[in-house]
Structure formats: structure tokens, C-alpha cells
N, C-alpha and C. Protein backbone atom coordinates (compact mmCIF):
# COMPACT_ATOMS: atom_id res chain seq x y z
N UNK A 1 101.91 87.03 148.38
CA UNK A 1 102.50 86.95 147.06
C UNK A 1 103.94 87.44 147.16
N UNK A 2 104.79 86.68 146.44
CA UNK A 2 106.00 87.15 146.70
C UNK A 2 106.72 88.15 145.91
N UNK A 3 107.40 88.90 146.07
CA UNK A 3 108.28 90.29 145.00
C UNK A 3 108.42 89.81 143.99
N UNK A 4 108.93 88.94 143.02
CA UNK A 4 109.29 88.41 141.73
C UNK A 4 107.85 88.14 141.24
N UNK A 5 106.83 87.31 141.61
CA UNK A 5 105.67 87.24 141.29
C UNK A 5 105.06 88.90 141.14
N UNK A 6 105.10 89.54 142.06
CA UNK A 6 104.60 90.44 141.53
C UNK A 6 104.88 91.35 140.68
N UNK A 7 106.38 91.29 140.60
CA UNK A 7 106.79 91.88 139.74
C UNK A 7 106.96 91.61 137.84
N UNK A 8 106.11 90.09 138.08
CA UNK A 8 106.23 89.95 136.60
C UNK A 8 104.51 90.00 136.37
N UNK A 9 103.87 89.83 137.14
CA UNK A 9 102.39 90.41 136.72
C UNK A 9 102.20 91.83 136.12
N UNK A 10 103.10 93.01 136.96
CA UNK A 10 102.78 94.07 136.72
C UNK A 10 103.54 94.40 135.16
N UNK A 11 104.79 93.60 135.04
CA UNK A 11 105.44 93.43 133.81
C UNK A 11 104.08 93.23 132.77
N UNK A 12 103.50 92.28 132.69
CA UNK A 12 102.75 91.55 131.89
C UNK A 12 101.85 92.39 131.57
N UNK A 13 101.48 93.38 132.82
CA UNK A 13 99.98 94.06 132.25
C UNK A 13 100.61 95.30 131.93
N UNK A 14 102.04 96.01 132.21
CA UNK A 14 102.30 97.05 130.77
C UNK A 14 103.00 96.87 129.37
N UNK A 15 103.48 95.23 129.96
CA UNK A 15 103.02 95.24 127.99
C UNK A 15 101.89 94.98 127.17
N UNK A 16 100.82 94.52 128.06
CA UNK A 16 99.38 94.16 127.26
C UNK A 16 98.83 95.95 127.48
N UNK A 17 99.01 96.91 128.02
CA UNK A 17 98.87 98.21 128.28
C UNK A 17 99.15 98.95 126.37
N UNK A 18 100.62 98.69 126.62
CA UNK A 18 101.28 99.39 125.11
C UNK A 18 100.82 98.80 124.19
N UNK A 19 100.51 96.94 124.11
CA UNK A 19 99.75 96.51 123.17
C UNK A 19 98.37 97.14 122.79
N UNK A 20 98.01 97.61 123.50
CA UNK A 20 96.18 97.90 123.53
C UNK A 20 95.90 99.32 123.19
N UNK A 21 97.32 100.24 123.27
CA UNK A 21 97.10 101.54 123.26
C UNK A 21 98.49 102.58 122.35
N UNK A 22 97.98 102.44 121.29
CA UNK A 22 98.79 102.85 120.19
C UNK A 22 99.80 104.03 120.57
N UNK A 23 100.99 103.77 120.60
CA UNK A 23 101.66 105.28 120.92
C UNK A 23 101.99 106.41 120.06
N UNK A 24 101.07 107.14 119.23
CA UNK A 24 101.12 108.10 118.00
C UNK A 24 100.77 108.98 118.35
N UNK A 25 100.26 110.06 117.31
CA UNK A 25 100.17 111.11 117.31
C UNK A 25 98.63 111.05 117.78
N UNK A 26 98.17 112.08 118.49
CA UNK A 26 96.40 112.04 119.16
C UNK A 26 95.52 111.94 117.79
N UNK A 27 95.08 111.24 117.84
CA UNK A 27 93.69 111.60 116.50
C UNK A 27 93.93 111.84 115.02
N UNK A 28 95.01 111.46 114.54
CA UNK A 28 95.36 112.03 113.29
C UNK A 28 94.81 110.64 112.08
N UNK A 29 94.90 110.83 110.95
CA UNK A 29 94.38 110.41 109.97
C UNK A 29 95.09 108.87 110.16
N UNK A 30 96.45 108.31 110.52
CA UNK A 30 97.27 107.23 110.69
C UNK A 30 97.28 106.67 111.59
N UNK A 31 96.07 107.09 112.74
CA UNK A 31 95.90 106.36 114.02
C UNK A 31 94.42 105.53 113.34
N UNK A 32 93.83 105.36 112.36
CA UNK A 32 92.74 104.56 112.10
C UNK A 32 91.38 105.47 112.02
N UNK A 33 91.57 106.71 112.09
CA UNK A 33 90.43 107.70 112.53
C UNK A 33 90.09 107.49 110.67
N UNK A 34 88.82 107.30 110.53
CA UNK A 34 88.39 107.63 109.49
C UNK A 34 88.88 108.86 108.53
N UNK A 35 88.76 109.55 107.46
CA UNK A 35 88.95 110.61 106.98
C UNK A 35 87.41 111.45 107.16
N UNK A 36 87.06 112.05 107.68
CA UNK A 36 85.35 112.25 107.88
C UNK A 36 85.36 113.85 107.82
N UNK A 37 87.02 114.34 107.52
CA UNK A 37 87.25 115.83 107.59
C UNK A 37 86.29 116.63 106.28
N UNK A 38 85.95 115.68 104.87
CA UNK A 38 85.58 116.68 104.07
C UNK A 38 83.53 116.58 104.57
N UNK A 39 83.26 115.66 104.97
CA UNK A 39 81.96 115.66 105.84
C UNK A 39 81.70 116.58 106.79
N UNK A 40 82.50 116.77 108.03
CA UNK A 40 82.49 117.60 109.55
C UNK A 40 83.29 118.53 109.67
N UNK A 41 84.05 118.85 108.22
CA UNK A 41 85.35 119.84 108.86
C UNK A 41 86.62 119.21 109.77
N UNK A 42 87.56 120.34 109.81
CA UNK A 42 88.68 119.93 110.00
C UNK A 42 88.84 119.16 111.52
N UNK A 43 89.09 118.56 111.48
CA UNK A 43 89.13 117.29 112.58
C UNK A 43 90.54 118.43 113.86
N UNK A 44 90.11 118.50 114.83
CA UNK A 44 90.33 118.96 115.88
C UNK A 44 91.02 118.19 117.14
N UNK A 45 92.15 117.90 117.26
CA UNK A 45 93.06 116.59 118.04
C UNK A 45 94.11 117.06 119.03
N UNK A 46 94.54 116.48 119.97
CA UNK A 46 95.54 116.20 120.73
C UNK A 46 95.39 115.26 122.17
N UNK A 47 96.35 115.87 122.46
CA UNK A 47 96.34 115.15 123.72
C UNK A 47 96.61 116.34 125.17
N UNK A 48 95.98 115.83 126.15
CA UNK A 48 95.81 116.92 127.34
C UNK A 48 96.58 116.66 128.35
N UNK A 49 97.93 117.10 128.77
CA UNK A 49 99.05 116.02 129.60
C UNK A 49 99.19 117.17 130.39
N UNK A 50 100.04 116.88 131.94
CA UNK A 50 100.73 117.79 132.85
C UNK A 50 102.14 117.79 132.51
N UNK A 51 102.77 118.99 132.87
CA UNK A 51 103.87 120.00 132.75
C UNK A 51 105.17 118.72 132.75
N UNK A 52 104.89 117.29 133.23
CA UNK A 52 106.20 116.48 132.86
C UNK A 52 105.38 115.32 132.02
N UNK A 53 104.60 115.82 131.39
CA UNK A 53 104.00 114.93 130.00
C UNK A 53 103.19 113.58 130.38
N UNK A 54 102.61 113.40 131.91
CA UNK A 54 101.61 112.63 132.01
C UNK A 54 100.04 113.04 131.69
N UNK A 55 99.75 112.03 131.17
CA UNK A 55 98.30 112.32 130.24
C UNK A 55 97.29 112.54 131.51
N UNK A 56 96.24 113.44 131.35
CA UNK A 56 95.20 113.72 132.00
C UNK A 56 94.18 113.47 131.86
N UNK A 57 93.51 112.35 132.19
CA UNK A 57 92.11 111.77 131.41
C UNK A 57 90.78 112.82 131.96
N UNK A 58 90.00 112.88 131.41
CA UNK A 58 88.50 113.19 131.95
C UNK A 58 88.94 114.57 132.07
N UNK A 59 89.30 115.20 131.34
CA UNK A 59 89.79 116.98 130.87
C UNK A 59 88.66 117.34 129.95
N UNK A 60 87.99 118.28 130.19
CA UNK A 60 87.13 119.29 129.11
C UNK A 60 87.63 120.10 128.49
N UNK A 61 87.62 119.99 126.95
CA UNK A 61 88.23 120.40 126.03
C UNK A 61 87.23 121.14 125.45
N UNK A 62 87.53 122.70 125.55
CA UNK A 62 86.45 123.36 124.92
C UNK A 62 86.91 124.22 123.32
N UNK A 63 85.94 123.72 122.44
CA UNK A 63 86.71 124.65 121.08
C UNK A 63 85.40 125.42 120.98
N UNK A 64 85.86 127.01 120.43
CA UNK A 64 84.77 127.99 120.57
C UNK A 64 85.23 128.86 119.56
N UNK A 65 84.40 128.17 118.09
CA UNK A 65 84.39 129.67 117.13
C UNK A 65 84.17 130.34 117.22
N UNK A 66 84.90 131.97 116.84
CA UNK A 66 84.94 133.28 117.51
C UNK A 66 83.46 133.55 116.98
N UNK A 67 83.10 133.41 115.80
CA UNK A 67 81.45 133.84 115.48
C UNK A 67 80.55 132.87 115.47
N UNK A 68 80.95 131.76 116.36
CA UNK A 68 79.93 130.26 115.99
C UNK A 68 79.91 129.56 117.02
N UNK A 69 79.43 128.30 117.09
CA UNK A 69 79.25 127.51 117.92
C UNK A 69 79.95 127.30 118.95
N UNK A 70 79.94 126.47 120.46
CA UNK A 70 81.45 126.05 120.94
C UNK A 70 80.79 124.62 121.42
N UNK A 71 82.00 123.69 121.36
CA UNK A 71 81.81 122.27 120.89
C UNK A 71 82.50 121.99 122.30
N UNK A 72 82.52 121.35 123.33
CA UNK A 72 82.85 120.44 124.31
C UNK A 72 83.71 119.24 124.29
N UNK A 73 84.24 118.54 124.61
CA UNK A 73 84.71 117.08 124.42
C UNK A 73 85.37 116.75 125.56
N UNK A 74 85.45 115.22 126.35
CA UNK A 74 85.83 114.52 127.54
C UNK A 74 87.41 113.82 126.91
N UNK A 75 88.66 114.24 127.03
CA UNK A 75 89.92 113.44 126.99
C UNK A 75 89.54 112.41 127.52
N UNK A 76 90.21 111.34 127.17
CA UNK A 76 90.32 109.61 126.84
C UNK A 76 91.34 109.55 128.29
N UNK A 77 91.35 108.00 127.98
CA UNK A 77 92.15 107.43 129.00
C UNK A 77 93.54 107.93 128.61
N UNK A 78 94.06 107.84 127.63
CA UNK A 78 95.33 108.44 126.82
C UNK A 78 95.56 110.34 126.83
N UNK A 79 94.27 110.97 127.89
CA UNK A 79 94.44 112.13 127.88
C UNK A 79 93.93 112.81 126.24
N UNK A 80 93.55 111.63 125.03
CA UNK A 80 93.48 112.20 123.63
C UNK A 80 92.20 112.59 123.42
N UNK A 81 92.03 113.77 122.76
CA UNK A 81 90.51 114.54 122.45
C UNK A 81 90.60 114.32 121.00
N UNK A 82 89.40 114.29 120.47
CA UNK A 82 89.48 114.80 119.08
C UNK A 82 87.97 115.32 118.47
N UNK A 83 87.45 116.06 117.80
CA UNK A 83 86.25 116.50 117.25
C UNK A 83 86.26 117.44 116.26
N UNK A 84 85.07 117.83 115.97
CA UNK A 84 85.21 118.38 115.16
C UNK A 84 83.76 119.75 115.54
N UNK A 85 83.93 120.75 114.25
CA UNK A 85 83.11 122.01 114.89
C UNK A 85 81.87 122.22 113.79
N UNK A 86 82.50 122.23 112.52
CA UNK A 86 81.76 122.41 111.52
C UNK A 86 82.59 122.49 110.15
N UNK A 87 82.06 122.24 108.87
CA UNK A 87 82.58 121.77 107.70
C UNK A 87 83.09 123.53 107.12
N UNK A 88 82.78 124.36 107.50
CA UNK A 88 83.31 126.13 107.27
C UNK A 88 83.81 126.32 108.14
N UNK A 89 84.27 125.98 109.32
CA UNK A 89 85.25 126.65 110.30
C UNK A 89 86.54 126.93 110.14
N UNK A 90 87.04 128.01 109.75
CA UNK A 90 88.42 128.49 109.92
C UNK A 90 89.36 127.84 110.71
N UNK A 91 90.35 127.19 111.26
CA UNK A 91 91.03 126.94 112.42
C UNK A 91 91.56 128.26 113.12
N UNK A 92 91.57 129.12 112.27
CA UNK A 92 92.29 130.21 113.01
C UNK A 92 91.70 131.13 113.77
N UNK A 93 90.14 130.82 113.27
CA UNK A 93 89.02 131.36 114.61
C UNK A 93 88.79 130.31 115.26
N UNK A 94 89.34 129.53 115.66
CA UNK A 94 89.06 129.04 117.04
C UNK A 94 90.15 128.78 118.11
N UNK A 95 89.16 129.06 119.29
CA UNK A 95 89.67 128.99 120.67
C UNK A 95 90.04 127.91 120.88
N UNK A 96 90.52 127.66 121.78
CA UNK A 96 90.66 126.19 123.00
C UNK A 96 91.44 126.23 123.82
N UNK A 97 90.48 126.09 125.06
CA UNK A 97 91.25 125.76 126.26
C UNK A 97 90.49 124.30 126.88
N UNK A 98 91.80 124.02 128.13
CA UNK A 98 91.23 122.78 128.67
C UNK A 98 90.98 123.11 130.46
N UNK A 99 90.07 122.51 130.53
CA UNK A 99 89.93 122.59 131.84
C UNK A 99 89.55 121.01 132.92
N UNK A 100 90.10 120.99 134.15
CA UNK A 100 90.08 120.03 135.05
C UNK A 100 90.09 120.29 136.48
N UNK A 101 88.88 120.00 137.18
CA UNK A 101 88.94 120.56 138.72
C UNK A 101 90.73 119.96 139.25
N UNK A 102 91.34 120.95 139.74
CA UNK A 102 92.53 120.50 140.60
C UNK A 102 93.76 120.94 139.30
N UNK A 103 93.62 121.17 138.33
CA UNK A 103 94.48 121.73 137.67
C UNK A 103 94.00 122.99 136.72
N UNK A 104 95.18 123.73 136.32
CA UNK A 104 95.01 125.17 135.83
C UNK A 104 95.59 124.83 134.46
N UNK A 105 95.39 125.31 133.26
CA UNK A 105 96.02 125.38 131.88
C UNK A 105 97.03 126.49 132.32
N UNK A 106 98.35 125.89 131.60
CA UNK A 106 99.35 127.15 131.49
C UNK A 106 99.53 126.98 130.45
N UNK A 107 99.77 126.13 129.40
CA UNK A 107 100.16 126.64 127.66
C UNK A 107 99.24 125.68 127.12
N UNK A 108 99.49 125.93 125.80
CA UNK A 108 98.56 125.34 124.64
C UNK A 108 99.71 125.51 123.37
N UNK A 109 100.32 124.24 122.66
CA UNK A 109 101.06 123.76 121.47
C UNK A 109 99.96 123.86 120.73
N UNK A 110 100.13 124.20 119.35
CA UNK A 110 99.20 123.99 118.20
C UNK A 110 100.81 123.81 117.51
N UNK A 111 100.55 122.39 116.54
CA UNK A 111 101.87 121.88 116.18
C UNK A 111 100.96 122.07 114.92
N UNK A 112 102.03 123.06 113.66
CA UNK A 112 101.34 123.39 111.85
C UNK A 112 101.71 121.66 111.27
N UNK A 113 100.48 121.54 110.58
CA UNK A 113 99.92 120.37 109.71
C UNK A 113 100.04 120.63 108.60
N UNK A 114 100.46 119.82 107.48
CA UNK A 114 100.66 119.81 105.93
C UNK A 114 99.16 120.59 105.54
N UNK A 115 98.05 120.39 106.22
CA UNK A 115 96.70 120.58 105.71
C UNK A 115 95.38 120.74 107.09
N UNK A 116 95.14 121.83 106.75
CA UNK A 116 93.85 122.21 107.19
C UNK A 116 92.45 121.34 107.86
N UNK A 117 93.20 120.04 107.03
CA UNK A 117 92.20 118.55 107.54
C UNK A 117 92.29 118.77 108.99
N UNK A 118 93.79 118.28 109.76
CA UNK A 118 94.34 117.87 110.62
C UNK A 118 94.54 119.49 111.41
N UNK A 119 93.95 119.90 113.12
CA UNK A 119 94.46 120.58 113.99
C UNK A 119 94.86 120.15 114.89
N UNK A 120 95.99 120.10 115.00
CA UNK A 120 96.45 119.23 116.61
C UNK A 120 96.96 120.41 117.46
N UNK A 121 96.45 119.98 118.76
CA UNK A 121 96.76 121.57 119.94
C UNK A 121 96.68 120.69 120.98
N UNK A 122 97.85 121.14 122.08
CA UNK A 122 98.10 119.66 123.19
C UNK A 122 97.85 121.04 124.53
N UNK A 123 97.00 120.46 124.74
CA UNK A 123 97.34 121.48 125.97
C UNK A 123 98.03 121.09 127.23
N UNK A 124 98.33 121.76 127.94
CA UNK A 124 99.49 121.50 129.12
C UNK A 124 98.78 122.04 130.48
N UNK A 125 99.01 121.13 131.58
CA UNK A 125 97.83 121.90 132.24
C UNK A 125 99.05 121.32 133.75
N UNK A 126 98.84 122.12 134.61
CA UNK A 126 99.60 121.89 136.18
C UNK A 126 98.71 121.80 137.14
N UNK A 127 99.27 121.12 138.42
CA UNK A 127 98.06 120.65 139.55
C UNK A 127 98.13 122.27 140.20
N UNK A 128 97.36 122.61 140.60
CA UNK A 128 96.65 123.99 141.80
C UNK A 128 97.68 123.64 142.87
């Protein structure tokens, strides 16, 4: 196959890539996510990327109310988590960290939301 050929295949499949995979905010109410916050509580979101902002898929995202349950979740191909804990959970009692064999968490963003619906927390994680 020759360089120009291949180079417009690989063209072709990252724009059918960006077509297929919305570039917004992780999990929030304007990505199509149902509103299901006054049902399950405050809906729990981000995205799980390394230290120069590539997404980390197949990351365990653990949220752990300080007096309650702790809830699990597998990041997406987009590195995006989202869940929820319970319809009384505080956001401000809960934990979260992320974890991935071959990388370590060094920070955690929690970016403030108009409303209590929406927690978004991106964690940042570096290779070992």
C-alpha cells in the first residue's frame, strides 16, 4: 500500500472517530445522559486522563461515602466514568480515587457545578 493511500485511510477513520465520539464535558446532563439525578442522586462524572491529557480507558473509579457504601465503575474508551451512589449522599462525603495497574494517581480536579445534580472530578493519573 502506498504512503498517500495510507494516509488518507487513517484520515478517514479520525474523522469517523470525532464523528462517533462527542467531544464535551464527561457525563453531564448535555451529553444526552438522562436527568435520573432526582431518582439515584447526584450523578458522579469525569474523565480519567494522564499528566499530558490522554484518556485512560479500563481505570477503576472508586467513590466511597465516608459513612456508606463504596460504588466501583470501569472508564470508557473516552477514559469517561459516570455513576451514581445514592439519592442522600452528600458530595462532600465522598472519596474518589482512580486506580490502573502501571499507573499511580497524582491529583484529582473536582471542577464546582451550578448544582449538586452534577459532580465532575477528573482524575490525573502518571505511568510507574
Amino acid at each position: 500500500m502506498n504512503l498517500r493511500l495510507s494516509m488518507k485511510i487513517i484520515y478517514l477513520l479520525n474523522i469517523s472517530l470525532i464523528a462517533f465520539f462527542p467531544l464535551t464535558q464527561a457525563g453531564g446532563l448535555e451529553d444526552g445522559y438522562p436527568d435520573d439525578t432526582s431518582v439515584n442522586g447526584p450523578a458522579f462524572f469525569g474523565f480519567v486522563r494522564d499528566e499530558r491529557g490522554s484518556h485512560i480507558t479500563k481505570a477503576t473509579v472508586t467513590l466511597k461515602e465516608n459513612s456508606g457504601p463504596t460504588v466501583k465503575v470501569i472508564s470508557n474508551i473516552l477514559g469517561v466514568y459516570r455513576t451514581h451512589i445514592s439519592v442522600n449522599v452528600k458530595p462532600e462525603a465522598v472519596t474518589i480515587s482512580c486506580e490502573k495497574v502501571g499507573y499511580k494517581q497524582i491529583r484529582l480536579v473536582r471542577r464546582a457545578q451550578k448544582t449538586n445534580k452534577l459532580i465532575e472530578t477528573d482524575c490525573i493519573m502518571q505511568k510507574e
